[in-house]
N, C-alpha and C. Protein backbone atom coordinates (compact mmCIF):
# COMPACT_ATOMS: atom_id res chain seq x y z
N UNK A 1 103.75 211.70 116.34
CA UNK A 1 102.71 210.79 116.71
C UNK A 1 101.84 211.46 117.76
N UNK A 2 100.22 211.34 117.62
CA UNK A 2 99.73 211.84 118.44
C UNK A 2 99.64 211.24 120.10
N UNK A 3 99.44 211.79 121.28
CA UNK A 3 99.25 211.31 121.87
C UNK A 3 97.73 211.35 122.73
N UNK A 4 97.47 210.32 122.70
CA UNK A 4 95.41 210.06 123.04
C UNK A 4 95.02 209.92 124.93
N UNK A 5 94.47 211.04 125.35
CA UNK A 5 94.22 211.24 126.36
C UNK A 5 93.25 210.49 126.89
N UNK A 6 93.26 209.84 127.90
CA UNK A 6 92.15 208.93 128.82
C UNK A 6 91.12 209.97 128.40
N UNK A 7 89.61 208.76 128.18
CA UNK A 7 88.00 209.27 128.17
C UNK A 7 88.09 209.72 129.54
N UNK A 8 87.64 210.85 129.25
CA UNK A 8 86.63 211.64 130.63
C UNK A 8 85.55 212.23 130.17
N UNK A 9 84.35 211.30 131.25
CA UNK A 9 83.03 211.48 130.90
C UNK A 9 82.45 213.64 131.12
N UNK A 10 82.14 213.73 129.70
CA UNK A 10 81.13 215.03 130.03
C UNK A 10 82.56 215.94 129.10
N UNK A 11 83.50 215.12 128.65
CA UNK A 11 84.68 215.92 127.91
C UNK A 11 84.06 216.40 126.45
N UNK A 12 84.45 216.77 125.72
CA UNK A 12 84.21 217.11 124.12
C UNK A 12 85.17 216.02 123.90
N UNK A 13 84.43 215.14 122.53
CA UNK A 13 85.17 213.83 121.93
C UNK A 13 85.69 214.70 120.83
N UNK A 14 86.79 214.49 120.15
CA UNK A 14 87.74 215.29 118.88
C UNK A 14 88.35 213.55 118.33
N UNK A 15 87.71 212.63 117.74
CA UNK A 15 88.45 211.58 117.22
C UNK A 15 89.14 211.99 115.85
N UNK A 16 88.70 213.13 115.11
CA UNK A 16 89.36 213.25 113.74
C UNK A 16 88.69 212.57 112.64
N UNK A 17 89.08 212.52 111.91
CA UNK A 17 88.39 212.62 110.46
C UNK A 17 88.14 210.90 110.47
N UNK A 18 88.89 209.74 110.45
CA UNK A 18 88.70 208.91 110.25
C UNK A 18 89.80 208.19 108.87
N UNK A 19 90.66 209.35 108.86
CA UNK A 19 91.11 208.52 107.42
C UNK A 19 92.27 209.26 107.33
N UNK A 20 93.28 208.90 106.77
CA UNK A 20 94.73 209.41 106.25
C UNK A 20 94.38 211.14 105.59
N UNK A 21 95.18 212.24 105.89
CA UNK A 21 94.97 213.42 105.65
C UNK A 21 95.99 213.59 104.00
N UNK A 22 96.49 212.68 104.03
CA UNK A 22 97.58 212.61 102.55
C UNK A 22 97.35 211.61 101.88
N UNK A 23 97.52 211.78 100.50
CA UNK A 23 98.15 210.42 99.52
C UNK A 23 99.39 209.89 99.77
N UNK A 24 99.56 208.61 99.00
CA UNK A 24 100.76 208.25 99.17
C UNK A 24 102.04 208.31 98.58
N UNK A 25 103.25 208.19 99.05
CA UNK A 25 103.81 209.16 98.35
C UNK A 25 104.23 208.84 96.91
N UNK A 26 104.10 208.91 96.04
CA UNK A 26 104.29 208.12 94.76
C UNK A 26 105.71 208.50 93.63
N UNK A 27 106.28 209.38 94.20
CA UNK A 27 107.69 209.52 93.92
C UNK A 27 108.26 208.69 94.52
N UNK A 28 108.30 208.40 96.36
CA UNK A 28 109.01 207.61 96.45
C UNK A 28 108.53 205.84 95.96
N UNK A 29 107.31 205.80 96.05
CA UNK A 29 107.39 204.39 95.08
C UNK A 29 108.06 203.55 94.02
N UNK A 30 107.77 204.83 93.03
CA UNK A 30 108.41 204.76 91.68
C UNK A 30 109.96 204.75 91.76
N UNK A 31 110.63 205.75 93.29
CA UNK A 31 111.94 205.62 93.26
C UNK A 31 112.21 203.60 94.14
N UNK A 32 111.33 203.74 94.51
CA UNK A 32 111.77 202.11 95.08
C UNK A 32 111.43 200.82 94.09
N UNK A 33 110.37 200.85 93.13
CA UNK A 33 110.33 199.94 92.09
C UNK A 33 111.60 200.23 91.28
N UNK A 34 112.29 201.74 90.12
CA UNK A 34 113.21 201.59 89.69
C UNK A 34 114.68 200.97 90.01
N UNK A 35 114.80 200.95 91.95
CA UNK A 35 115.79 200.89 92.47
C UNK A 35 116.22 199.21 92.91
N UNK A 36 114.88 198.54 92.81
CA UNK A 36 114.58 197.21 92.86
C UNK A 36 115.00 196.49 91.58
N UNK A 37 114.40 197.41 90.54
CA UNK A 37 114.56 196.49 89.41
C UNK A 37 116.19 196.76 88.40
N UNK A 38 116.61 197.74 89.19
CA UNK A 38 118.26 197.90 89.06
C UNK A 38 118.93 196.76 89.92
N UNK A 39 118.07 196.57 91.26
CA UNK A 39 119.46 195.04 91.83
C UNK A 39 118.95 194.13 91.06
N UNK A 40 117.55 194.08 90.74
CA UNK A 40 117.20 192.50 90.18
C UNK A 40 118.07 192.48 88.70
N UNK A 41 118.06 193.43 87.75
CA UNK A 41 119.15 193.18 87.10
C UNK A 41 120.75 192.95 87.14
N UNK A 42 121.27 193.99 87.82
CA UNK A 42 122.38 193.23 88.10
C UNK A 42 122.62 191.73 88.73
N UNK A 43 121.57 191.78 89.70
CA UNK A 43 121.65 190.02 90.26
C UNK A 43 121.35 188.91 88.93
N UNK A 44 120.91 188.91 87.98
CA UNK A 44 120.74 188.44 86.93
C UNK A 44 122.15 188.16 86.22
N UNK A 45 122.29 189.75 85.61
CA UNK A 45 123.21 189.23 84.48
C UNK A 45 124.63 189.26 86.15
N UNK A 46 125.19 189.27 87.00
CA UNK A 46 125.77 188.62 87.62
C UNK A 46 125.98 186.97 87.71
N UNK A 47 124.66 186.11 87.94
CA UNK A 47 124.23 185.20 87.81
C UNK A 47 124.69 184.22 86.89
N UNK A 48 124.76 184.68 85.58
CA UNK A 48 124.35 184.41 84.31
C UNK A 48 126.19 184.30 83.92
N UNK A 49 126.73 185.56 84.35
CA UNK A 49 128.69 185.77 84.45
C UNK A 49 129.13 184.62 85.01
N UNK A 50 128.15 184.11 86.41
CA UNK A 50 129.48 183.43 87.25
C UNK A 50 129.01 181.76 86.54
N UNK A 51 127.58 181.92 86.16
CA UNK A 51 127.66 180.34 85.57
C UNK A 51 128.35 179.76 84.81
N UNK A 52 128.37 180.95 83.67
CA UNK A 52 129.34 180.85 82.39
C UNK A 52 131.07 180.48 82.66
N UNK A 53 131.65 181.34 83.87
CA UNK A 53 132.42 181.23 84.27
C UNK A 53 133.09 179.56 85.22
N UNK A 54 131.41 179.00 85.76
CA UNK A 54 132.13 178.00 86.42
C UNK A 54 132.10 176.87 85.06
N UNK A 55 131.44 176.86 83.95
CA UNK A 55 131.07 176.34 82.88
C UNK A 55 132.33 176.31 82.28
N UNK A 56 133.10 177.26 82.04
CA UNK A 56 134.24 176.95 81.39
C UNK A 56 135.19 176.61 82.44
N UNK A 57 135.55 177.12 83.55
CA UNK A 57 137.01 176.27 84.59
C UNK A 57 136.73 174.87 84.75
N UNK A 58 135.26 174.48 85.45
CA UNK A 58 134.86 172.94 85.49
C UNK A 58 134.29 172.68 84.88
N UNK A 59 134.25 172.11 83.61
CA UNK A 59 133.58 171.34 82.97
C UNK A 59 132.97 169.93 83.46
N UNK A 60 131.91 169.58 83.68
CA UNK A 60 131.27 168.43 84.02
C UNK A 60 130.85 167.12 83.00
N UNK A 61 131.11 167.56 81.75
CA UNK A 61 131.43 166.51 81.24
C UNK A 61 130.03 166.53 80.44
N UNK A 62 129.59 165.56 79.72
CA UNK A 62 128.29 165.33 79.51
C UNK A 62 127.42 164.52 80.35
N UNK A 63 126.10 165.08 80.25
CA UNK A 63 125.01 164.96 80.90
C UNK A 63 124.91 163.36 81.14
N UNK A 64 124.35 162.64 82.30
CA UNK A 64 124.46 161.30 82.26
C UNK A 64 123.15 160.99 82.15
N UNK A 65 122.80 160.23 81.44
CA UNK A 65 121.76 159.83 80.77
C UNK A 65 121.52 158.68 81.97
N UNK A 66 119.35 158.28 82.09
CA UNK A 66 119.24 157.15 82.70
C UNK A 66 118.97 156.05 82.27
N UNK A 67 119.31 156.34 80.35
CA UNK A 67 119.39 155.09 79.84
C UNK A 67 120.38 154.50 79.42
N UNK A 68 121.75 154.76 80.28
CA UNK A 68 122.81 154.52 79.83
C UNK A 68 123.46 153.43 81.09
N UNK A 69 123.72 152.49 80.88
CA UNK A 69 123.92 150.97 80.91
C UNK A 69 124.82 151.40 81.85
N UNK A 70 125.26 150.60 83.11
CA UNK A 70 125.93 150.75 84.34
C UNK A 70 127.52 150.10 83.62
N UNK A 71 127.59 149.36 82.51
CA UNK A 71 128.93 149.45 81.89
C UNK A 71 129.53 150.50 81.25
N UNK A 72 128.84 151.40 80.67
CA UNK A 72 128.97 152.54 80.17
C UNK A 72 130.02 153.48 80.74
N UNK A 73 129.30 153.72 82.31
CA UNK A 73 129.80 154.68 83.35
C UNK A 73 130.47 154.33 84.13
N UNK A 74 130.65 155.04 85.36
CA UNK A 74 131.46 154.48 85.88
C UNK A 74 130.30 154.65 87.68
N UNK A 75 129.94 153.59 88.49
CA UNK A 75 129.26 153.16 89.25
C UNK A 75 129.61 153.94 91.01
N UNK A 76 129.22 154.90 91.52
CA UNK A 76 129.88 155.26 92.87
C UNK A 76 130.01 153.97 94.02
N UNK A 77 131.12 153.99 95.06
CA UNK A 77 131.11 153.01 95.63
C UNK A 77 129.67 152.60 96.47
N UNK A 78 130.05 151.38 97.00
CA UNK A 78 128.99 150.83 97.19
C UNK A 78 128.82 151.70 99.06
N UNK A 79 127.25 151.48 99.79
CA UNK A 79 126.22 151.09 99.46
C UNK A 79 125.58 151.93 98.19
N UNK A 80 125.17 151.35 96.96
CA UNK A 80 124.27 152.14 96.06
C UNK A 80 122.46 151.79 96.12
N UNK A 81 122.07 152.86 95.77
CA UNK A 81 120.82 153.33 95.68
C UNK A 81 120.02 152.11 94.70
N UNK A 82 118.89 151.20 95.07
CA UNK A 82 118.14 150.51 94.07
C UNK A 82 117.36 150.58 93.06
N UNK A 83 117.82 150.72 91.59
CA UNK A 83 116.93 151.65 91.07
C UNK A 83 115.69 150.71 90.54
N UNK A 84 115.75 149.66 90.64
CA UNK A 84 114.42 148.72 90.23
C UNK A 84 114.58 147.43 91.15
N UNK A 85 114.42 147.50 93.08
CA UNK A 85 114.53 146.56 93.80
C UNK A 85 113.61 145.94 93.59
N UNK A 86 112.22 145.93 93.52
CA UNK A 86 111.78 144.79 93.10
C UNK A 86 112.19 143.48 92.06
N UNK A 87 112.43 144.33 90.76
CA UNK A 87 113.11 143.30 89.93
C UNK A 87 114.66 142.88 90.33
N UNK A 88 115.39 143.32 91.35
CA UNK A 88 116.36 142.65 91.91
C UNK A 88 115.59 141.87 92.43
N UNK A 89 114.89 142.02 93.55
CA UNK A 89 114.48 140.66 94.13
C UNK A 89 114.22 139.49 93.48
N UNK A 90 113.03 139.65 92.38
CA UNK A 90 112.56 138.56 91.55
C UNK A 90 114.07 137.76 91.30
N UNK A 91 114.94 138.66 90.58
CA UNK A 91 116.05 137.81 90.09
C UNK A 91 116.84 137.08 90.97
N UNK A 92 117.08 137.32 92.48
CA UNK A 92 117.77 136.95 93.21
C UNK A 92 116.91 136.04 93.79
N UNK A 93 115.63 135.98 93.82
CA UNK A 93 114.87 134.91 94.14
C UNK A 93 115.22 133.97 93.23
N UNK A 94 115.12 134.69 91.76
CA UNK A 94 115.06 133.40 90.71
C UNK A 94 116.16 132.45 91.01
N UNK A 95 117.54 133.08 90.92
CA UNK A 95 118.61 132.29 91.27
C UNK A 95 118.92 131.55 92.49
N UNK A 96 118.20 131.87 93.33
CA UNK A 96 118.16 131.16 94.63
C UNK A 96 117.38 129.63 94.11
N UNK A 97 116.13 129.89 93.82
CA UNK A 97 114.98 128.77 93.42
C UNK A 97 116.12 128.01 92.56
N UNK A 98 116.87 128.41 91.36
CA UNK A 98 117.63 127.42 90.46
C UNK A 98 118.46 126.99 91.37
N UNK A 99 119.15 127.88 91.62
CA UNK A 99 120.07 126.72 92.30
C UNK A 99 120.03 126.01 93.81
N UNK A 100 118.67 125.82 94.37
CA UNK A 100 118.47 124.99 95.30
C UNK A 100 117.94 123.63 94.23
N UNK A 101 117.55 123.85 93.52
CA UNK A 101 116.55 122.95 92.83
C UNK A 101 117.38 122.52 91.79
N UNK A 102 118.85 122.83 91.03
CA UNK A 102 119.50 122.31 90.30
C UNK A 102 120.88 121.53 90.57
N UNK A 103 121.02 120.24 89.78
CA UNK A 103 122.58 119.69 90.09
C UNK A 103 123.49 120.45 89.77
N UNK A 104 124.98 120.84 90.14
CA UNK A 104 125.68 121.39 89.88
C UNK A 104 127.08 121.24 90.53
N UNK A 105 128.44 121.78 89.72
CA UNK A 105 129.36 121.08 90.18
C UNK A 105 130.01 121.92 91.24
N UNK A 106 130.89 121.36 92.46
CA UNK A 106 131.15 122.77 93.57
C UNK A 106 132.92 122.45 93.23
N UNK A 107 133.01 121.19 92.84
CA UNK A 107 134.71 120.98 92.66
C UNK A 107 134.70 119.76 91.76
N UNK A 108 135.04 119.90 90.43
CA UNK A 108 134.47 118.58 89.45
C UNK A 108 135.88 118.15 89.62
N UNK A 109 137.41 118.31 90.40
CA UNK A 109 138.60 117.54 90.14
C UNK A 109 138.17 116.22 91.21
N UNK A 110 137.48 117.46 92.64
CA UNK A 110 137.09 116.22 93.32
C UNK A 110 136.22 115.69 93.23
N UNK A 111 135.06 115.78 92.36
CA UNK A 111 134.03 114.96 92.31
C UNK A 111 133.22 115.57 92.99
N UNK A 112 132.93 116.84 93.91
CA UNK A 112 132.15 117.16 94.82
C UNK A 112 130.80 117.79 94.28
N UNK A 113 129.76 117.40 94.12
CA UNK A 113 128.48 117.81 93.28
C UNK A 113 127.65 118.29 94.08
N UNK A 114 126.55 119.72 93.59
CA UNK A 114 125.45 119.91 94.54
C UNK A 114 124.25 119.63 94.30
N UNK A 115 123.18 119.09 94.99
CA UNK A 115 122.62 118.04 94.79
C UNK A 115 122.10 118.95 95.51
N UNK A 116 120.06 119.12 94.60
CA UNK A 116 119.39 119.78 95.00
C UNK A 116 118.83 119.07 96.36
N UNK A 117 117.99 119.93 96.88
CA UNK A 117 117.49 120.33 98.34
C UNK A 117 116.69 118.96 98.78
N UNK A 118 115.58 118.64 98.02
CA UNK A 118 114.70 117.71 98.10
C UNK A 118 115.33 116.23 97.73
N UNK A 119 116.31 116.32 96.85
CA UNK A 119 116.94 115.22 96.36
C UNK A 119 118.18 114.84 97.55
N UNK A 120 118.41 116.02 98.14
CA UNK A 120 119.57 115.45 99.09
C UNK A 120 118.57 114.68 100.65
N UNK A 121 117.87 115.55 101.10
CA UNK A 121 116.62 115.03 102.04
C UNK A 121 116.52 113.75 101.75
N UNK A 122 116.16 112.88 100.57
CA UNK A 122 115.87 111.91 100.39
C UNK A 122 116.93 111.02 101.03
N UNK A 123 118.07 111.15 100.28
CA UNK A 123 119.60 110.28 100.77
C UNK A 123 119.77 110.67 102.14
N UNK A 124 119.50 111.34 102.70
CA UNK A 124 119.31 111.28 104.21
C UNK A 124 118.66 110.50 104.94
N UNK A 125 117.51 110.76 104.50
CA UNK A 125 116.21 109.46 105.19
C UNK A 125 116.88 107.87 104.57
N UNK A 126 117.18 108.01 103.18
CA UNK A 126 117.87 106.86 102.78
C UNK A 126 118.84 106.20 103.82
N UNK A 127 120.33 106.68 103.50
CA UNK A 127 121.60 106.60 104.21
C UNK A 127 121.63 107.07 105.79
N UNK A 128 120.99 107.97 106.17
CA UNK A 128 121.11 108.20 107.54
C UNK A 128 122.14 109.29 107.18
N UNK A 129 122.37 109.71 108.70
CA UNK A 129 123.67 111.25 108.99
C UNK A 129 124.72 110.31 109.21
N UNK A 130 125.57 110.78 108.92
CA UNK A 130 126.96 110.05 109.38
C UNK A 130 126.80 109.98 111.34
N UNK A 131 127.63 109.14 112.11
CA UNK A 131 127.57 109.99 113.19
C UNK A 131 128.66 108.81 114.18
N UNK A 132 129.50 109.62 114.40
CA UNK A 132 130.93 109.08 115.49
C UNK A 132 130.65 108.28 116.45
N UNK A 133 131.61 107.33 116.62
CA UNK A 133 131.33 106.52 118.03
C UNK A 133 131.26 107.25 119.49
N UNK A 134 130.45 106.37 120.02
CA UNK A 134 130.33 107.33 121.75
C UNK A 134 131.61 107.72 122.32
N UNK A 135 132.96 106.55 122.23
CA UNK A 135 133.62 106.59 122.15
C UNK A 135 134.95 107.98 121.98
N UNK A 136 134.44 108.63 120.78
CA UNK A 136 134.92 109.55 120.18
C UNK A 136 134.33 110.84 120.38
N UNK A 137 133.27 111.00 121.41
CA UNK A 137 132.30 111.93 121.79
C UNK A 137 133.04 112.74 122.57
N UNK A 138 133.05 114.18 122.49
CA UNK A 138 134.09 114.88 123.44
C UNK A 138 133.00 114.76 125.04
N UNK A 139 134.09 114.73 126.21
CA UNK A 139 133.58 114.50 127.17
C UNK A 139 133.15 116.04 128.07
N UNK A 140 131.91 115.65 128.88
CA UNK A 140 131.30 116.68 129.18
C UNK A 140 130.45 118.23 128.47
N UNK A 141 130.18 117.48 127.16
CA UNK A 141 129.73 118.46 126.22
C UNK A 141 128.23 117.85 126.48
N UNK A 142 127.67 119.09 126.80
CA UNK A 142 126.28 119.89 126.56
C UNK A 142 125.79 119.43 125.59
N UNK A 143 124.61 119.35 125.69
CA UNK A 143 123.45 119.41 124.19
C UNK A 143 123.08 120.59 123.93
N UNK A 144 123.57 121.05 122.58
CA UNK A 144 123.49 122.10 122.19
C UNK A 144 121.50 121.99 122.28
N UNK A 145 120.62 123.28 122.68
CA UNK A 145 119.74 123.38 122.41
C UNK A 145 118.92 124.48 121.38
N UNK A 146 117.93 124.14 119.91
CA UNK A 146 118.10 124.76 119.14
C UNK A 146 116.47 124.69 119.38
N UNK A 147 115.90 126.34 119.10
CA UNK A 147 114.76 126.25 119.56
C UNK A 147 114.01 126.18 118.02
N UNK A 148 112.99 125.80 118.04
CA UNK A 148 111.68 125.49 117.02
C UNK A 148 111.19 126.38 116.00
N UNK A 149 111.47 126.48 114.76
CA UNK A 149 110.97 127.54 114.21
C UNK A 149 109.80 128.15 114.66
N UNK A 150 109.30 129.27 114.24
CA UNK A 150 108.00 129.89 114.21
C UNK A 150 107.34 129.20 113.39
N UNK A 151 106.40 128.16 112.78
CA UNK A 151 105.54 127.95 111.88
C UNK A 151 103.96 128.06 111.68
N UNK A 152 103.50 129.39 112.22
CA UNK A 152 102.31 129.67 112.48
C UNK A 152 101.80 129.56 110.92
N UNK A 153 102.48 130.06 110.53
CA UNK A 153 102.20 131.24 109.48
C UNK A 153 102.96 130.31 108.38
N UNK A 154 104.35 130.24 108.57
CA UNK A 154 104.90 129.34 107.74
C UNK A 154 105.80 130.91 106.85
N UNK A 155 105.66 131.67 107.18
CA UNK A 155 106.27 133.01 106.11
C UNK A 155 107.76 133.36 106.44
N UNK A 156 107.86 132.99 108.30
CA UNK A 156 108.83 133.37 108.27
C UNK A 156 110.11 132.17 107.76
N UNK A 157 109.74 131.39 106.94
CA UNK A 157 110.68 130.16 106.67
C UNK A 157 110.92 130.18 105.20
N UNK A 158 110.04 130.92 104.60
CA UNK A 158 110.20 131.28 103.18
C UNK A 158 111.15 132.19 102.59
N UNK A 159 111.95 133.27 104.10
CA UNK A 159 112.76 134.15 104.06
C UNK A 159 112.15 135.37 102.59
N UNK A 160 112.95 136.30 102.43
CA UNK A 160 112.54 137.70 101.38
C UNK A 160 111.93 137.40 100.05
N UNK A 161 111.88 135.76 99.43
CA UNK A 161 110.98 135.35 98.50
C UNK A 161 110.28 134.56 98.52
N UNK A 162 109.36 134.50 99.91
CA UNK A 162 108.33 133.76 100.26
C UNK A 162 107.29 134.32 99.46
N UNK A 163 107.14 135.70 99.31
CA UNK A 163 105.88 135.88 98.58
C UNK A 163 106.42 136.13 97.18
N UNK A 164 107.05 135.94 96.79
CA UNK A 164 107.12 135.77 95.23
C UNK A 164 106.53 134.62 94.81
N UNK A 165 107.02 133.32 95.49
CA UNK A 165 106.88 132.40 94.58
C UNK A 165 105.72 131.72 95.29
N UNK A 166 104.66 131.27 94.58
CA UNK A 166 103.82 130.44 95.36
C UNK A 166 104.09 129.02 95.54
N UNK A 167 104.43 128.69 94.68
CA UNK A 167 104.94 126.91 94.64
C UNK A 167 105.46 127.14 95.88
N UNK A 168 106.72 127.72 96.80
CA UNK A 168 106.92 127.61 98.41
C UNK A 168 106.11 126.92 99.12
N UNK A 169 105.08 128.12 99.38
CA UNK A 169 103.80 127.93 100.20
C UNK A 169 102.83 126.55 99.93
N UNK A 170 103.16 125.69 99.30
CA UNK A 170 102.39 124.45 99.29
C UNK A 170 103.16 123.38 99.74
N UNK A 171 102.68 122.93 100.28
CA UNK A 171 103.20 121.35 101.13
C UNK A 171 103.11 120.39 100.06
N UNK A 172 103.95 119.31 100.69
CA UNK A 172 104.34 118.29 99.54
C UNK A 172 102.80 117.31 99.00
N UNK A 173 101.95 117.49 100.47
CA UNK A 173 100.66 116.95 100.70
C UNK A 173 100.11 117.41 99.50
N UNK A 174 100.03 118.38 98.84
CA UNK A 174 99.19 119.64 98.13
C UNK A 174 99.05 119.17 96.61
């Protein structure tokens, strides 16, 4: 490597030609492309040995298809991944909406029936709450205090299928 002496004014300048005095070397090129494309082959058919190889000790079975029905297979434990949550929701909305809104039996030996939402409200205002003599009131108990929904908005009372269904969002007024 050369070494470049501090400018001194009134010196003779010698910068040199401006450009490489050789070609490059092109034996060794050619020896570094052949020598490259000797590992890239072996890394290949290496590759290609050990797949084959894990292909036959573990077999994985056949390919699982994503149109193949969650009875089919067999399901990893739960929490699992949602593969169409929206249409869970709808459905779990749906069944929520039926069965607030449908009669149904909770114990038919005892007679115990569920009696939709709006229909039970009524027999309330009807019949009144049940409610114990003063008498029977445990002593020194507190009033439990239960604070006021939010109803600005009215959304947060509709809970995760407030915006599905619009019928919710209308008052009985409506």
């Amino acid at each position: 490597m050369e070494i470049k002496q501090p400018y001194k004014p009134g010196a003779p300048t010698d910068r040199g030609r401006g450009y490489e005095q050789r070609d490059a070397n092109v034996k060794g090129l050619l020896q570094f492309a052949f020598w490259m494309a000797v590992v890239l082959a072996i890394t290949l058919v290496g590759m290609r040995w050990t797949f084959d190889y894990f292909k036959r000790t573990e077999p994985l079975g056949p390919t699982a298809s994503p149109l193949v029905t969650a009875t089919q297979r067999t399901l990893p434990p739960s929490p699992r991944l949602q593969a169409q949550p929206h249409r869970e929701l709808v459905d779990y909305c749906a069944a929520q909406q039926q069965k607030v809104t449908t009669y149904s039996w909770v114990d038919q030996g005892s007679r115990v029936v569920h009696v939709p939402v709006d229909r039970a409200m009524d027999l309330i205002l009807a019949r009144g709450l049940p409610a114990r003599p003063s008498s029977e009131a445990p002593s020194g108990a507190a009033a439990a205090s239960v604070a006021a929904p939010n109803t600005a908005g009215g959304d947060d009372l509709l809970g995760p299928c407030g915006y599905l269904t619009e019928d919710l969002r209308k008052t009985p007024s409506e």
